[in-house]
PDB file of N, CA and C in Angstrom:
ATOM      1  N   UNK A   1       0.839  -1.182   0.000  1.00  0.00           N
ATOM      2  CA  UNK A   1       0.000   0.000   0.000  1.00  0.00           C
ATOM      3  C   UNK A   1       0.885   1.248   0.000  1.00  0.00           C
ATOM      4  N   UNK A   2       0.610   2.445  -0.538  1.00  0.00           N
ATOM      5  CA  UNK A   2       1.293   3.177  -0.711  1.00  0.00           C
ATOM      6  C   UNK A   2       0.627   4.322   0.263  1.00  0.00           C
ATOM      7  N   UNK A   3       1.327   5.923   0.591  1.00  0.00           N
ATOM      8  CA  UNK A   3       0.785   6.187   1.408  1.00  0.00           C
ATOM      9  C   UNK A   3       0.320   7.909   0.094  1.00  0.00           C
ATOM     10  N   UNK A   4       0.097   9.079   0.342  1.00  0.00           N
ATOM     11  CA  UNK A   4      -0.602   9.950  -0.326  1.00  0.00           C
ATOM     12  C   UNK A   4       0.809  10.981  -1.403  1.00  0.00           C
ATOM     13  N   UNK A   5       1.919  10.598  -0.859  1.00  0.00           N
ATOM     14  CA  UNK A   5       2.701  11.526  -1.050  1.00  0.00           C
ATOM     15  C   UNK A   5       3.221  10.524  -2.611  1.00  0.00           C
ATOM     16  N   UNK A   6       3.451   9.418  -2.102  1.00  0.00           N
ATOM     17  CA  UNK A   6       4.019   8.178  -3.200  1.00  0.00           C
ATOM     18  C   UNK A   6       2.660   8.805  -4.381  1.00  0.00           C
ATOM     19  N   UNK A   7       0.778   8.235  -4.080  1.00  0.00           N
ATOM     20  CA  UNK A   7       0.540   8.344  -5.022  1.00  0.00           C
ATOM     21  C   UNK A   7       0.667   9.831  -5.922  1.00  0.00           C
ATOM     22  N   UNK A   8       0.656  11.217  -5.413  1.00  0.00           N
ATOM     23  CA  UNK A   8       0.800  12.787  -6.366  1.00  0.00           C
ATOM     24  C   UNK A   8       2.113  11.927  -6.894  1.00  0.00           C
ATOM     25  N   UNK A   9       2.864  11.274  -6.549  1.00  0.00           N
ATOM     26  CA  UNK A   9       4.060  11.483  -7.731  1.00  0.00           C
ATOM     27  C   UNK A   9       4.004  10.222  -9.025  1.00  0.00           C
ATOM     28  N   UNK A  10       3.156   9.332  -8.065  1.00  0.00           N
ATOM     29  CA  UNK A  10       2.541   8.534  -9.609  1.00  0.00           C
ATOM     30  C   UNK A  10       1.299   8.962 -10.442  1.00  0.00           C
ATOM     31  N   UNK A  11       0.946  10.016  -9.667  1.00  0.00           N
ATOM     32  CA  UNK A  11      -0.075  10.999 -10.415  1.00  0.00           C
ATOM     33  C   UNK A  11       0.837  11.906 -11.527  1.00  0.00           C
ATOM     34  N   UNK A  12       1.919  12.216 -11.062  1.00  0.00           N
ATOM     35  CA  UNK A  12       2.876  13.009 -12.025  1.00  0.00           C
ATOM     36  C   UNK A  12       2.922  12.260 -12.832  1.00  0.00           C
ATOM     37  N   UNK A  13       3.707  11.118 -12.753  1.00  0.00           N
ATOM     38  CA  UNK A  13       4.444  10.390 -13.901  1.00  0.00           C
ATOM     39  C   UNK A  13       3.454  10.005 -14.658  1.00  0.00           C
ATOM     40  N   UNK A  14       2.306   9.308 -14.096  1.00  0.00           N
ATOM     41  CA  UNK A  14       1.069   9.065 -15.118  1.00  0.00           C
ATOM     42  C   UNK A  14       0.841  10.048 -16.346  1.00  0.00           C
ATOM     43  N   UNK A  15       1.146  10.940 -15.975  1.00  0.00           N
ATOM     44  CA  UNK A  15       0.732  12.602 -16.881  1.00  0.00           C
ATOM     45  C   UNK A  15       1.917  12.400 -17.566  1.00  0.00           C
ATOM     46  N   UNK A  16       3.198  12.129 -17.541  1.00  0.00           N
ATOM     47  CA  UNK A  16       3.932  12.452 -17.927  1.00  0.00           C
ATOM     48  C   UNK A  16       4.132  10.827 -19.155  1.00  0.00           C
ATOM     49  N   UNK A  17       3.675  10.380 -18.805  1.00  0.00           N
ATOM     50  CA  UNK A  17       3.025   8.925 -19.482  1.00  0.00           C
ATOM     51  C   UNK A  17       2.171   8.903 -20.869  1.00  0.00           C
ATOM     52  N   UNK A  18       1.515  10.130 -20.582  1.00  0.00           N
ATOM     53  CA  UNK A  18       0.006  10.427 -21.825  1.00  0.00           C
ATOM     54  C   UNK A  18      -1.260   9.890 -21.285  1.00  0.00           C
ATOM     55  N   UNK A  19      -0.885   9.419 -19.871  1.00  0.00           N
ATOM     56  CA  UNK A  19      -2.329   8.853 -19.327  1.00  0.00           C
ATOM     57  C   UNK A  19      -3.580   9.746 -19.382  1.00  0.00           C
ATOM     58  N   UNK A  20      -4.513  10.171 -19.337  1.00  0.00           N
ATOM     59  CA  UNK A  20      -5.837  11.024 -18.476  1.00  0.00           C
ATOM     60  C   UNK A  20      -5.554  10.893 -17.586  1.00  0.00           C
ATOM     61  N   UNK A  21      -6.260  11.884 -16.977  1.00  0.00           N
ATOM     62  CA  UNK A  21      -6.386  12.233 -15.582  1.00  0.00           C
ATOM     63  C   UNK A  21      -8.009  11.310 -14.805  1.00  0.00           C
ATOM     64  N   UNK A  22      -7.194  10.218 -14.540  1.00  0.00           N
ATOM     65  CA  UNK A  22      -8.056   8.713 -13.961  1.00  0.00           C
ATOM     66  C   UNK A  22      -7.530   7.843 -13.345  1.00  0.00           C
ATOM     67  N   UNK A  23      -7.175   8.168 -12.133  1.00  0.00           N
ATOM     68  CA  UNK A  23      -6.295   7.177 -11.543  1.00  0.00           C
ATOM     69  C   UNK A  23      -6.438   5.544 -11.619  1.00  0.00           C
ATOM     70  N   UNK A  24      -8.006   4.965 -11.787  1.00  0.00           N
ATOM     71  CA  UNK A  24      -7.965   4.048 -12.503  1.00  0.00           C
ATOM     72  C   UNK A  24      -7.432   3.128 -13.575  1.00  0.00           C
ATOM     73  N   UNK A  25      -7.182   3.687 -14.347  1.00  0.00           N
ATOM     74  CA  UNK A  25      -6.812   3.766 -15.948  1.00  0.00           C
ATOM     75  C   UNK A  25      -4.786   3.594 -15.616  1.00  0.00           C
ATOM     76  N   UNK A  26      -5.015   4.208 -14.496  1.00  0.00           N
ATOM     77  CA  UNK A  26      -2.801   3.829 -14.387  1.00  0.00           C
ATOM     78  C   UNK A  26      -2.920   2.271 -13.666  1.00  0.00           C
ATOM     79  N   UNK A  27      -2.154   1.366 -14.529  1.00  0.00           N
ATOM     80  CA  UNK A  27      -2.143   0.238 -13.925  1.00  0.00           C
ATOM     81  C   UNK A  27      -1.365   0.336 -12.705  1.00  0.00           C
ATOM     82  N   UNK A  28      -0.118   1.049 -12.787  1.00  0.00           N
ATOM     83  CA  UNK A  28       0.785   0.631 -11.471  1.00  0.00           C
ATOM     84  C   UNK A  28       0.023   1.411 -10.766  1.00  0.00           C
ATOM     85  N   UNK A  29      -0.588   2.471 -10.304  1.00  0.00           N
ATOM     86  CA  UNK A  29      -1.262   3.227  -9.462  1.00  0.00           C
ATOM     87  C   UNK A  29      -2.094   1.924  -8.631  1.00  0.00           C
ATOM     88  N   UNK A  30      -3.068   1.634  -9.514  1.00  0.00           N
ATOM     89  CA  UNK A  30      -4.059   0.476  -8.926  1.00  0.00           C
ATOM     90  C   UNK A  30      -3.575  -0.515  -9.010  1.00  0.00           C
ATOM     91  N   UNK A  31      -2.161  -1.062  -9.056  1.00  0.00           N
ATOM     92  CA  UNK A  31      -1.739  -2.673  -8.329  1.00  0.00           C
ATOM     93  C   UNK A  31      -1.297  -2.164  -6.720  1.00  0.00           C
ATOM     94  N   UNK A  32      -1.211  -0.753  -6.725  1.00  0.00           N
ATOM     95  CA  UNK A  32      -0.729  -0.297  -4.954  1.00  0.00           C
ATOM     96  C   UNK A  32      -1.828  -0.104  -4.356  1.00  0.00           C
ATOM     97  N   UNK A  33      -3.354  -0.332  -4.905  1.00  0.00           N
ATOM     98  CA  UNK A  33      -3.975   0.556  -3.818  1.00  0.00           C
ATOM     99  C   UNK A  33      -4.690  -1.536  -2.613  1.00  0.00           C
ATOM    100  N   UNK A  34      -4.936  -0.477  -1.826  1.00  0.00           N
ATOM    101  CA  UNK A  34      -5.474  -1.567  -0.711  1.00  0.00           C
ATOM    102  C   UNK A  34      -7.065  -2.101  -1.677  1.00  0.00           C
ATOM    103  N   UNK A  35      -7.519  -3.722  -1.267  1.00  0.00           N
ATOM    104  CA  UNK A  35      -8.458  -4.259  -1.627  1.00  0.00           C
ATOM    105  C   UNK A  35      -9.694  -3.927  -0.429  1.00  0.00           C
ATOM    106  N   UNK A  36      -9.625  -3.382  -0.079  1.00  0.00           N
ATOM    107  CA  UNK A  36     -10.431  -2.514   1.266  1.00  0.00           C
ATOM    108  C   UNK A  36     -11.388  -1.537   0.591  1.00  0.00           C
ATOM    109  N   UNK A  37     -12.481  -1.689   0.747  1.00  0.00           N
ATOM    110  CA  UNK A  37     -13.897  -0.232   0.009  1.00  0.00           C
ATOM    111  C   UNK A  37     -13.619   0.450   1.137  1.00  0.00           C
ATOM    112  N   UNK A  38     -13.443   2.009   0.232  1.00  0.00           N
ATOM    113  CA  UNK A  38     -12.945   3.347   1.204  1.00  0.00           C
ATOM    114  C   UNK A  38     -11.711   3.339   1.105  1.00  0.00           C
ATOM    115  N   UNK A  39     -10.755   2.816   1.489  1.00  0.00           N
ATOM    116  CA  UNK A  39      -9.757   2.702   1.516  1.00  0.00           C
ATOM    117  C   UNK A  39      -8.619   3.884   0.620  1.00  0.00           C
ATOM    118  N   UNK A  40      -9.007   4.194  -0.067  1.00  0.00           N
ATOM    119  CA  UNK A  40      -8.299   4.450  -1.019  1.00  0.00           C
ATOM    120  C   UNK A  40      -8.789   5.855  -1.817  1.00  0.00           C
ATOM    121  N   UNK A  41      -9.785   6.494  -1.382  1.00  0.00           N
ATOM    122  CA  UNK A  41     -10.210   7.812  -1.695  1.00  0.00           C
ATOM    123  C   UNK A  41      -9.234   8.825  -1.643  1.00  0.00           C
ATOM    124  N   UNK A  42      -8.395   8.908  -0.374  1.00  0.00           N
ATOM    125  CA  UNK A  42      -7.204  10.361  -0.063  1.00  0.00           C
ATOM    126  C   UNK A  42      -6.086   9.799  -1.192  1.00  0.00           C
ATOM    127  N   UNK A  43      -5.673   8.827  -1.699  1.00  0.00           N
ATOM    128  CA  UNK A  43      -4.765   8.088  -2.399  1.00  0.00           C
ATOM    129  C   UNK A  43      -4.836   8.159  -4.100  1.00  0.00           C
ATOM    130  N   UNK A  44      -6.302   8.696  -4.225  1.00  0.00           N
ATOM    131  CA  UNK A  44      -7.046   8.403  -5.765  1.00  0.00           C
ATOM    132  C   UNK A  44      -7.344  10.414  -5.685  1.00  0.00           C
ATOM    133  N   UNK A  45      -7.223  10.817  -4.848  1.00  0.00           N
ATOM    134  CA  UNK A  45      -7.487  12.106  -5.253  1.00  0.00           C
ATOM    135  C   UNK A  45      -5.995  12.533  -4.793  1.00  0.00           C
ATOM    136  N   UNK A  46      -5.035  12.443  -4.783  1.00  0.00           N
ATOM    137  CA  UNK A  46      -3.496  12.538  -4.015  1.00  0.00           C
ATOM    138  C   UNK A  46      -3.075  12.650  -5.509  1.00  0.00           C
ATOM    139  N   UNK A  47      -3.266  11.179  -6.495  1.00  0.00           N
ATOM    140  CA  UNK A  47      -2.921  10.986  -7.312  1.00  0.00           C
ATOM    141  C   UNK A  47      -3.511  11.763  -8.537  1.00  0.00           C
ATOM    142  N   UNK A  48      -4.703  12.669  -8.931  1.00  0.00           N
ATOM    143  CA  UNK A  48      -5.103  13.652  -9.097  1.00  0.00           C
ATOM    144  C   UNK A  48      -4.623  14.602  -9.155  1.00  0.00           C
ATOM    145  N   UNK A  49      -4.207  15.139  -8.115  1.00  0.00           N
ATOM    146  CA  UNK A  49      -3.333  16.238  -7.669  1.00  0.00           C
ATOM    147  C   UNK A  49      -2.843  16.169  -8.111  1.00  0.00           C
ATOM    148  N   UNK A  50      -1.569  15.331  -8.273  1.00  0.00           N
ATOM    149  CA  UNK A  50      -0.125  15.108  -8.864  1.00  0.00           C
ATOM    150  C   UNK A  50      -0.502  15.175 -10.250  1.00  0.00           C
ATOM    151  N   UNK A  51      -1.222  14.798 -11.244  1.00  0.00           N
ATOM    152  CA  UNK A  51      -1.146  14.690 -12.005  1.00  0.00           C
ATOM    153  C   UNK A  51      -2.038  16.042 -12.693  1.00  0.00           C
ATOM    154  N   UNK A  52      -2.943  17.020 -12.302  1.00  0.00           N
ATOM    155  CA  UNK A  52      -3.068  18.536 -12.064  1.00  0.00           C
ATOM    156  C   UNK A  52      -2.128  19.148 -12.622  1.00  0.00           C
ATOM    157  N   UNK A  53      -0.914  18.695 -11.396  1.00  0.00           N
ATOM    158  CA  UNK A  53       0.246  20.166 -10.968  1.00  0.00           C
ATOM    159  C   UNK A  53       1.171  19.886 -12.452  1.00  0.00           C
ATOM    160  N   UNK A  54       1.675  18.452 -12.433  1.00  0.00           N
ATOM    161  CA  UNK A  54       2.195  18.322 -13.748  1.00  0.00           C
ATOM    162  C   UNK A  54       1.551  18.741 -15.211  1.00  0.00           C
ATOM    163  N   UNK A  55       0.250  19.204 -15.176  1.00  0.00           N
ATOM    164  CA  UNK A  55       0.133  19.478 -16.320  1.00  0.00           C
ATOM    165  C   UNK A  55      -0.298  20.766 -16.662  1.00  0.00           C
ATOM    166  N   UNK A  56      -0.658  21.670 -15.241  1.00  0.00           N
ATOM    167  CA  UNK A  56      -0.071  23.222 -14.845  1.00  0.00           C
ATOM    168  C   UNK A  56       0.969  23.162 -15.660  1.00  0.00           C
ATOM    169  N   UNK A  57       2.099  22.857 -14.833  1.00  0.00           N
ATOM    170  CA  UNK A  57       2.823  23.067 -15.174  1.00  0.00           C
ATOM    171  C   UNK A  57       3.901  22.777 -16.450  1.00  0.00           C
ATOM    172  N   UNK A  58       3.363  22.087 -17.175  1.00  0.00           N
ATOM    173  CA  UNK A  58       3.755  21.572 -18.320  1.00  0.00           C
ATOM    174  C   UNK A  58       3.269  22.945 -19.340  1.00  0.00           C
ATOM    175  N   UNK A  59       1.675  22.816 -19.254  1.00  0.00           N
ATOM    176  CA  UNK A  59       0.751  23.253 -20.231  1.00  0.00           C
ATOM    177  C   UNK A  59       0.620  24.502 -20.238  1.00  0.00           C
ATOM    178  N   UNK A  60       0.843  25.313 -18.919  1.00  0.00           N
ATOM    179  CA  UNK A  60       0.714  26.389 -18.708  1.00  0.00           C
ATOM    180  C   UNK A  60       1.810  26.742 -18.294  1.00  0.00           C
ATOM    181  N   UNK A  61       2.711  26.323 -18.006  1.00  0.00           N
ATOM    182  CA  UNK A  61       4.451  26.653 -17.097  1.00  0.00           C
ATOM    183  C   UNK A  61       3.900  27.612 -15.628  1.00  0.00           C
ATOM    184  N   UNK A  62       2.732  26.785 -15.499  1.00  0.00           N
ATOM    185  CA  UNK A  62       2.310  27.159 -14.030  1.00  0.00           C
ATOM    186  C   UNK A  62       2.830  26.475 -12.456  1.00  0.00           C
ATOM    187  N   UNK A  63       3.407  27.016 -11.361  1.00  0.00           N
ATOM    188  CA  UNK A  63       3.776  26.261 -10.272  1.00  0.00           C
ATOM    189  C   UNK A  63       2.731  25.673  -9.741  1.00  0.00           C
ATOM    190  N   UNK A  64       2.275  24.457  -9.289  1.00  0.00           N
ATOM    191  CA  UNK A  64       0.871  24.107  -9.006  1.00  0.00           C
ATOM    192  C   UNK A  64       0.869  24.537  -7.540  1.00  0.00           C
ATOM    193  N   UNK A  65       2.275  25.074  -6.956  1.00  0.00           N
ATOM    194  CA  UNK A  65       2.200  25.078  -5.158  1.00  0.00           C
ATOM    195  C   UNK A  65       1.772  26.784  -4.987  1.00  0.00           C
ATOM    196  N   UNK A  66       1.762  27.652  -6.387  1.00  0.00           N
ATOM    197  CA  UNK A  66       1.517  29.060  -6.224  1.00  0.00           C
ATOM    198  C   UNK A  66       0.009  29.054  -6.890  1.00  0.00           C
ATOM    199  N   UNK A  67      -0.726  28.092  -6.730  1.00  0.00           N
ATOM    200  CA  UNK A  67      -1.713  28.028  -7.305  1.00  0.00           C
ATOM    201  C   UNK A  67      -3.017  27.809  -6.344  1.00  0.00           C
TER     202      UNK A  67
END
């Protein structure tokens, strides 16, 4: 299981992948999450985030932390 900080940065790389923004849809994202309902909401929107700021900042050359 991974904890919120691990998934924003597989939220990055996902983006940086060509994924959408679906944490579903990233396989390695969802081989880490817990088989637990609930579980995994702060982890699936963590990974969101991360993948947001990377494309701020890609798309817009925006800082996502001045945002």
């Amino acid at each position: 299981m991974i904890d919120t900080q691990e998934a924003k940065k597989m939220g990055r790389a996902a983006y940086r992948r060509g994924l959408p923004c679906a944490p579903v849809l990233d396989k390695h994202f969802v081989q880490e999450l817990s088989p637990l309902v609930g579980k995994n909401i702060k982890n699936s929107a963590a990974w969101a985030e991360g993948w947001t700021a990377a494309n701020l900042e890609d798309e817009h050359g925006l800082q996502a932390e001045s945002i």
